[in-house]
PDB file of N, CA and C in Angstrom:
ATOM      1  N   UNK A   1       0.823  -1.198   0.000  1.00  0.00           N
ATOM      2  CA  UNK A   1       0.000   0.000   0.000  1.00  0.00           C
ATOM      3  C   UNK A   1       0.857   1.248   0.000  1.00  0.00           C
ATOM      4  N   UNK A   2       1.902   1.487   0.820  1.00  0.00           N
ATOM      5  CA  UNK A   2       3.017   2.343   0.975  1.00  0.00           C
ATOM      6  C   UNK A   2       3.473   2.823  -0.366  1.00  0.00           C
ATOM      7  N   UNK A   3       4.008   1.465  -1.091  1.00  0.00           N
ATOM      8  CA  UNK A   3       4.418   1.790  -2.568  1.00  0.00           C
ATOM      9  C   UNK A   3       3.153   2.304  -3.634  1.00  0.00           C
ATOM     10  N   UNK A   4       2.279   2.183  -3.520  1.00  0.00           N
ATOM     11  CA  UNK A   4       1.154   2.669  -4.553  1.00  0.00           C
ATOM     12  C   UNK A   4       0.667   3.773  -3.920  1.00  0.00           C
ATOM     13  N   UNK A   5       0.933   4.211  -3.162  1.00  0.00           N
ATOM     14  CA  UNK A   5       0.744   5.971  -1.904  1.00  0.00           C
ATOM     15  C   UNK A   5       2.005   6.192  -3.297  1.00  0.00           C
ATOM     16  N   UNK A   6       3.191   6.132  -3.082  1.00  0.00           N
ATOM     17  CA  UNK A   6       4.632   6.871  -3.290  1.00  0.00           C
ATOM     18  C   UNK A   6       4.345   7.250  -5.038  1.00  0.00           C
ATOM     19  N   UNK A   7       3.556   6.318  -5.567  1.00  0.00           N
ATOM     20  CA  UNK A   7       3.419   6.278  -6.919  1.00  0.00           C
ATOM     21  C   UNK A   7       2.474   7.463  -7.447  1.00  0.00           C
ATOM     22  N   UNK A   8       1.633   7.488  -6.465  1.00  0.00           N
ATOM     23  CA  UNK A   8       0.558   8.144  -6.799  1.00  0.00           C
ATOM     24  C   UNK A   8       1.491   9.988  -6.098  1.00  0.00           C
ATOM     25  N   UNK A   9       1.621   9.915  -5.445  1.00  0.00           N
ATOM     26  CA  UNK A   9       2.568  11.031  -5.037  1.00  0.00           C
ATOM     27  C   UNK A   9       3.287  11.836  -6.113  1.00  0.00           C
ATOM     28  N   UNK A  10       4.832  10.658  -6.597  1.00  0.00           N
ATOM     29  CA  UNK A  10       4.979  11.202  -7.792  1.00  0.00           C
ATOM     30  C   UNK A  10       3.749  11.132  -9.333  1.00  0.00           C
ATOM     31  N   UNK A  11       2.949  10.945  -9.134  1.00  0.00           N
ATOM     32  CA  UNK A  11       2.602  10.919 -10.495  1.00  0.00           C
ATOM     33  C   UNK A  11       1.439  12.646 -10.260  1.00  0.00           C
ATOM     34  N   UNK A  12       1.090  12.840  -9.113  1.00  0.00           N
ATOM     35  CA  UNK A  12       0.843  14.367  -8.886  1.00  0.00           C
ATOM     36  C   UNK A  12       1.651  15.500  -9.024  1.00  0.00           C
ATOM     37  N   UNK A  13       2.917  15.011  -8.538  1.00  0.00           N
ATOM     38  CA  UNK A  13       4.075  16.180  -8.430  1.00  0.00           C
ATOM     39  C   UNK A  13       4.399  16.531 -10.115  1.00  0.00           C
ATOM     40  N   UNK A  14       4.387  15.082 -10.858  1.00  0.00           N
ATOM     41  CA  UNK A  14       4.850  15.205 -12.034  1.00  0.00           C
ATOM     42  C   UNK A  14       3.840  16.145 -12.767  1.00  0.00           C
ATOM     43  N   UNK A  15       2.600  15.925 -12.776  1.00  0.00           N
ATOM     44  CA  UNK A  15       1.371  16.496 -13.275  1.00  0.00           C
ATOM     45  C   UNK A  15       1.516  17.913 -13.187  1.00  0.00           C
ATOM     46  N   UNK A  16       1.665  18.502 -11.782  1.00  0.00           N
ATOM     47  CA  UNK A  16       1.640  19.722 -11.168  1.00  0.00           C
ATOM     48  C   UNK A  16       3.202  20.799 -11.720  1.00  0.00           C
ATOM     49  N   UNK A  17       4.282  19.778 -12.087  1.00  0.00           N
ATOM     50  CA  UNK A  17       5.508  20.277 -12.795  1.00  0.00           C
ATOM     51  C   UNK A  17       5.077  20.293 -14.049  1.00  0.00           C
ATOM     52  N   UNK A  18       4.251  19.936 -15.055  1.00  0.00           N
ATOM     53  CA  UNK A  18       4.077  19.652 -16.380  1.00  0.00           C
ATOM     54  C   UNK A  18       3.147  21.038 -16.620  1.00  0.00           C
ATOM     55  N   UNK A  19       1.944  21.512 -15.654  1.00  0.00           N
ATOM     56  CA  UNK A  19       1.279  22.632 -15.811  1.00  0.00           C
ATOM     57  C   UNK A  19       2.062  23.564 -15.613  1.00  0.00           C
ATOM     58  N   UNK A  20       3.037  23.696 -14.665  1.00  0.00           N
ATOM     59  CA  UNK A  20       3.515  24.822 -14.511  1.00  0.00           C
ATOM     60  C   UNK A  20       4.711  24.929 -15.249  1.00  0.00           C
ATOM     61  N   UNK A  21       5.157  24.279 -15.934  1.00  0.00           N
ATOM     62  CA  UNK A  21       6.018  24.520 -17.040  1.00  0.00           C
ATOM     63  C   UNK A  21       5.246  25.391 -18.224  1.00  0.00           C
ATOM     64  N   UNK A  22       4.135  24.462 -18.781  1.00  0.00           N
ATOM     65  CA  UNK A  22       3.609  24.732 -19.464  1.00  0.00           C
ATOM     66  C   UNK A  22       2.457  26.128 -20.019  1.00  0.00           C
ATOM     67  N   UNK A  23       2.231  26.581 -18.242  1.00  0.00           N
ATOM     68  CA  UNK A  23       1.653  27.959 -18.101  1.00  0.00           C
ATOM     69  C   UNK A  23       2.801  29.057 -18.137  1.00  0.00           C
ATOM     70  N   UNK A  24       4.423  28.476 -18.119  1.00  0.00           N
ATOM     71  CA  UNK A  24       5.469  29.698 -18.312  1.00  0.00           C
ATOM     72  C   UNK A  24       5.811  29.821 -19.664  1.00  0.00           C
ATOM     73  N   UNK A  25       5.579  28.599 -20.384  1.00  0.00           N
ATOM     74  CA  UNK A  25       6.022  28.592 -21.788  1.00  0.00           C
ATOM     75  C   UNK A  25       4.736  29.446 -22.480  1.00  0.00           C
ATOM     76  N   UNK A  26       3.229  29.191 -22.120  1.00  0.00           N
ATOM     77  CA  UNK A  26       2.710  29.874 -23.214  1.00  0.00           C
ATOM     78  C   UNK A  26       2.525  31.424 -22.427  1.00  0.00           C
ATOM     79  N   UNK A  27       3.020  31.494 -21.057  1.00  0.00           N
ATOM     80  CA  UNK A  27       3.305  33.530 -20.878  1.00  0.00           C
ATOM     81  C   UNK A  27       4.240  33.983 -21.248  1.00  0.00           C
ATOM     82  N   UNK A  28       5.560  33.099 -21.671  1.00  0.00           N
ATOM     83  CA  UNK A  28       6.264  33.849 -22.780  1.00  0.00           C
ATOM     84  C   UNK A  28       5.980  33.807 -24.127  1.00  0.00           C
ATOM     85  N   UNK A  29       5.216  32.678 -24.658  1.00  0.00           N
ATOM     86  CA  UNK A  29       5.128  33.340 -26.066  1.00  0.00           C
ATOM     87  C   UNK A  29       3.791  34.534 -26.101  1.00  0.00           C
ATOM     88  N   UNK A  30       3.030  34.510 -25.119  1.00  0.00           N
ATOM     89  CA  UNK A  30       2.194  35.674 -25.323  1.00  0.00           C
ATOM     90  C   UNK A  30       2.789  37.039 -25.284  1.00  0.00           C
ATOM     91  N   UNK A  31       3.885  36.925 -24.095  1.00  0.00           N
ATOM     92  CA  UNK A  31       4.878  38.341 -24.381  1.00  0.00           C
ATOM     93  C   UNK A  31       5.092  38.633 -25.361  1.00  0.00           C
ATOM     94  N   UNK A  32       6.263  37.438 -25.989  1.00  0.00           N
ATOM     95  CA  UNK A  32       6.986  37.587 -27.118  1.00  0.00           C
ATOM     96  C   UNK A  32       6.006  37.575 -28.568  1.00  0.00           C
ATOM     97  N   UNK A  33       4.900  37.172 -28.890  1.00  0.00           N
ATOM     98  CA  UNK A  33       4.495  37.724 -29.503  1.00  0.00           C
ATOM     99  C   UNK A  33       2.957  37.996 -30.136  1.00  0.00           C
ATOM    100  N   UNK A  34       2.367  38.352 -28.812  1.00  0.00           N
ATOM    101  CA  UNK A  34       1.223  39.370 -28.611  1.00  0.00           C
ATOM    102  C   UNK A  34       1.093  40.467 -28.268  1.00  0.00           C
ATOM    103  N   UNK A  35       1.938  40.446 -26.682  1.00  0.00           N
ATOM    104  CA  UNK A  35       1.342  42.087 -26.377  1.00  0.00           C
ATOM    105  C   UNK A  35       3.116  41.745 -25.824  1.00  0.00           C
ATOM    106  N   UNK A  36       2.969  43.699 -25.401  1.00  0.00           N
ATOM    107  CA  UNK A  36       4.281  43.919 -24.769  1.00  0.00           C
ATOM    108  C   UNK A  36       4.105  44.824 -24.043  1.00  0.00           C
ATOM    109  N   UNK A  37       4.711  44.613 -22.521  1.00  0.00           N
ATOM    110  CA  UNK A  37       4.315  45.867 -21.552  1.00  0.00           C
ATOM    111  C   UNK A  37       5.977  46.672 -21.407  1.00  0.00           C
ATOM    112  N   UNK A  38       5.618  48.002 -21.403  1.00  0.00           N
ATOM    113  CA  UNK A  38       7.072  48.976 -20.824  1.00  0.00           C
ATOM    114  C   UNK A  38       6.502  50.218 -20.322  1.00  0.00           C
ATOM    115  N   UNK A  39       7.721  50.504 -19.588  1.00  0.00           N
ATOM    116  CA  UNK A  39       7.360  52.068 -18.697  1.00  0.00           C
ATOM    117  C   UNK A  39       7.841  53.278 -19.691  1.00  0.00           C
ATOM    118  N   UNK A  40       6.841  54.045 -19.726  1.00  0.00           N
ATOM    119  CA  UNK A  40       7.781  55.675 -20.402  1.00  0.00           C
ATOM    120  C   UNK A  40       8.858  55.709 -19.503  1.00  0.00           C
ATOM    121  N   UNK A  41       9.287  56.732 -20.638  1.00  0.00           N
ATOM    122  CA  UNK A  41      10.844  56.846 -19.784  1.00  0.00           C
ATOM    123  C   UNK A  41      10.612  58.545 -19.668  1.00  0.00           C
ATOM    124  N   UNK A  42      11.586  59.237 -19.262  1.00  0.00           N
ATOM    125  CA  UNK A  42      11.253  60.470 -19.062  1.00  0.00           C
ATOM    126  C   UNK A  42      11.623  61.451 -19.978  1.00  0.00           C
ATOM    127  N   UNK A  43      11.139  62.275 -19.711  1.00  0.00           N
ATOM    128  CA  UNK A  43      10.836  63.638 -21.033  1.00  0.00           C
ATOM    129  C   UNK A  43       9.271  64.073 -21.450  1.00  0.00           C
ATOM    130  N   UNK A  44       9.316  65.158 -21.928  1.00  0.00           N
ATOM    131  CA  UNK A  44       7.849  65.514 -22.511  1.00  0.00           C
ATOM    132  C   UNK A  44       7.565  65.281 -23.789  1.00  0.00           C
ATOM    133  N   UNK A  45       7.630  64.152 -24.234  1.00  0.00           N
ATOM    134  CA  UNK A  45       7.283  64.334 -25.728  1.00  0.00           C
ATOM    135  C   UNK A  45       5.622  63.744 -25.894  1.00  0.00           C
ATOM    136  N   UNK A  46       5.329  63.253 -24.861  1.00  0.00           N
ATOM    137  CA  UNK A  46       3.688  62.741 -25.210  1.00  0.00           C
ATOM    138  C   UNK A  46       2.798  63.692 -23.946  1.00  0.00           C
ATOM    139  N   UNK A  47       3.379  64.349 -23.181  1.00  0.00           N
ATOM    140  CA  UNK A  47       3.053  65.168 -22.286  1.00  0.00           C
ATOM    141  C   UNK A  47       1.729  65.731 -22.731  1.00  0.00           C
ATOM    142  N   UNK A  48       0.730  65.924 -22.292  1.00  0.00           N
ATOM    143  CA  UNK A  48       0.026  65.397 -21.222  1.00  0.00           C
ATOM    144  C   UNK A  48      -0.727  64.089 -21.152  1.00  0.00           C
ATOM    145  N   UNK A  49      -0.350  63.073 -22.512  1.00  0.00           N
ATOM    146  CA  UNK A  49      -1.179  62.162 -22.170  1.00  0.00           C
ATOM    147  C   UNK A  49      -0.106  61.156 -21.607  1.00  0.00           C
ATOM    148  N   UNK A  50       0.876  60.993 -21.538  1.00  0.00           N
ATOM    149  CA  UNK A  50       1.583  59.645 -20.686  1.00  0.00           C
ATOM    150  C   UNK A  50       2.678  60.421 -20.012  1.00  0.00           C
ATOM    151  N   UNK A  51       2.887  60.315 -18.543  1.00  0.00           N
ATOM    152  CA  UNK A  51       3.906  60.791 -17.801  1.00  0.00           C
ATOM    153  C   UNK A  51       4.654  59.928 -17.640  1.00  0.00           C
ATOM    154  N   UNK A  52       5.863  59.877 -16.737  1.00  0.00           N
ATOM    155  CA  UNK A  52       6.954  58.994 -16.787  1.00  0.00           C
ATOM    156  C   UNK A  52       6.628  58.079 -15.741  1.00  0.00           C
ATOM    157  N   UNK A  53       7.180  57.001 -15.755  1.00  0.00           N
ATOM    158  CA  UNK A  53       6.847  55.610 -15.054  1.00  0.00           C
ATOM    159  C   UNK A  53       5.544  54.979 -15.658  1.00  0.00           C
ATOM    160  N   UNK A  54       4.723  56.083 -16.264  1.00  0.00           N
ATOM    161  CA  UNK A  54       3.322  54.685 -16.788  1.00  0.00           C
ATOM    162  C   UNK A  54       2.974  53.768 -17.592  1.00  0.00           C
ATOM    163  N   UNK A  55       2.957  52.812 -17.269  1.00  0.00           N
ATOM    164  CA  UNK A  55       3.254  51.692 -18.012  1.00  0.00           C
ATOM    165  C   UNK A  55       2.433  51.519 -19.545  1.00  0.00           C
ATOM    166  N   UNK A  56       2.965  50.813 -20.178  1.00  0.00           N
ATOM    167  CA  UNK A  56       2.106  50.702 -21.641  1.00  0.00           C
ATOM    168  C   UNK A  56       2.233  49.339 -22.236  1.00  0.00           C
ATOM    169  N   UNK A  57       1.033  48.909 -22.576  1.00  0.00           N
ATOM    170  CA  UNK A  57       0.707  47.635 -23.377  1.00  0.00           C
ATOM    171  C   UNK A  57       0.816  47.708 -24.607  1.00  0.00           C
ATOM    172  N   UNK A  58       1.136  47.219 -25.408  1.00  0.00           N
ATOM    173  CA  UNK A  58       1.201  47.522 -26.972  1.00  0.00           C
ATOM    174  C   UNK A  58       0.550  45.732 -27.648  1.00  0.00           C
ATOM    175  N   UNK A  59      -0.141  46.023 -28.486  1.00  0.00           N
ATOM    176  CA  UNK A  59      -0.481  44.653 -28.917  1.00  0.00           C
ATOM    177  C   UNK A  59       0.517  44.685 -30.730  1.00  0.00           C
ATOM    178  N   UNK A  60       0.481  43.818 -30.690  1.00  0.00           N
ATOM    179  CA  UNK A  60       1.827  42.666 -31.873  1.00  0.00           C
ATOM    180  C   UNK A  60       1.013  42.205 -32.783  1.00  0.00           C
ATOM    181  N   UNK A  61      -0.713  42.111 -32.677  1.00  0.00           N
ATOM    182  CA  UNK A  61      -0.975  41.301 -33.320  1.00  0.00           C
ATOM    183  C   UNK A  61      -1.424  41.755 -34.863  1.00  0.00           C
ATOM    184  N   UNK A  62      -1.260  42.935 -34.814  1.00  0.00           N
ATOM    185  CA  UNK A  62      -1.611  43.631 -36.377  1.00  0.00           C
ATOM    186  C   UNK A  62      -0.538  44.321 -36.848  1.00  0.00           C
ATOM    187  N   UNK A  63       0.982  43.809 -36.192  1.00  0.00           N
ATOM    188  CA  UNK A  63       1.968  44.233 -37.087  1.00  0.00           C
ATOM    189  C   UNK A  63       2.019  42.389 -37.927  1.00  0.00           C
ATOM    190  N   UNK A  64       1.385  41.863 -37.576  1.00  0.00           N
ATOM    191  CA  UNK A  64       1.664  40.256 -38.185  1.00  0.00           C
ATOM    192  C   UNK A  64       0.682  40.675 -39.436  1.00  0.00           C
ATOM    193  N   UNK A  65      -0.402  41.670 -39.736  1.00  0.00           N
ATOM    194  CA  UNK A  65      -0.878  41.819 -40.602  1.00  0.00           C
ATOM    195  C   UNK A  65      -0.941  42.911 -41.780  1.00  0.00           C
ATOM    196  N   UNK A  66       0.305  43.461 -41.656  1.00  0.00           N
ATOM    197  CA  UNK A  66       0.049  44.921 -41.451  1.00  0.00           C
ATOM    198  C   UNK A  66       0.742  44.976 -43.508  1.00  0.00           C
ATOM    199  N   UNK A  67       1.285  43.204 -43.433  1.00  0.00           N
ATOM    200  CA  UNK A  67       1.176  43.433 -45.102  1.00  0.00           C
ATOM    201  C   UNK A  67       0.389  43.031 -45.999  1.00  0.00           C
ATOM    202  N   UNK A  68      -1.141  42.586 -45.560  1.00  0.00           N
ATOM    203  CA  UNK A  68      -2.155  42.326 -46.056  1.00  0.00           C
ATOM    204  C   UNK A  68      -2.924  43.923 -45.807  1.00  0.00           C
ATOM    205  N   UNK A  69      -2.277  44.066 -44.615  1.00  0.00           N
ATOM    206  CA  UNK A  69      -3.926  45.382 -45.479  1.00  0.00           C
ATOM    207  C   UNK A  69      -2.842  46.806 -45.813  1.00  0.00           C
ATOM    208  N   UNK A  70      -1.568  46.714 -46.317  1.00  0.00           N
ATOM    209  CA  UNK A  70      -0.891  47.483 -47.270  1.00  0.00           C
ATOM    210  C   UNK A  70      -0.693  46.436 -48.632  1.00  0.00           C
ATOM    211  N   UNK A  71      -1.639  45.603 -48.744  1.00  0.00           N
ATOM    212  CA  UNK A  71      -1.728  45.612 -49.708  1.00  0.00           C
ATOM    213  C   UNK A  71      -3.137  45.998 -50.847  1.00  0.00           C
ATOM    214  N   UNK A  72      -3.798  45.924 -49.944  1.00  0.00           N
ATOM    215  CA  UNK A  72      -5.487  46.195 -50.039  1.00  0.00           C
ATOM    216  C   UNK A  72      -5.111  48.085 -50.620  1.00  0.00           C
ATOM    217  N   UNK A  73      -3.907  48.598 -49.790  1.00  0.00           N
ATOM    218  CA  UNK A  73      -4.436  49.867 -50.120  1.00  0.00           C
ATOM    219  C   UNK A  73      -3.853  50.465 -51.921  1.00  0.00           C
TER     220      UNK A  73
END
């Protein structure tokens, strides 16, 4: 009984290492290529709409398209 406890043990741990691998691999490819977060940096060049430190999301997913609809034009 001991040994089929130990089995079942690892075969959770393994499970629980396989998701969490697998939830880091697809939050980097969503970084790398969906969205992308960064902080302004400082200076006034967008002044008054973004001050320095605020963060910004940018989405990736319509530079993947961006030579279908230059071609439309």
């Amino acid at each position: 009984m001991g040994e089929d406890d130990n089995k079942d043990v690892k075969k959770e741990v393994m499970e629980w290492v396989k998701s969490i691998l697998l939830a880091i691999v697809i939050a980097i490819l969503i970084k790398t290529f969906i969205f992308n977060t960064t902080y302004v940096l400082g200076g006034n060049s967008m002044y008054p709409t973004l001050h320095e430190r605020d963060r910004l999301f940018a989405n990736k997913i319509p530079l993947y398209f961006l030579d279908l609809i230059e071609e439309r034009l």
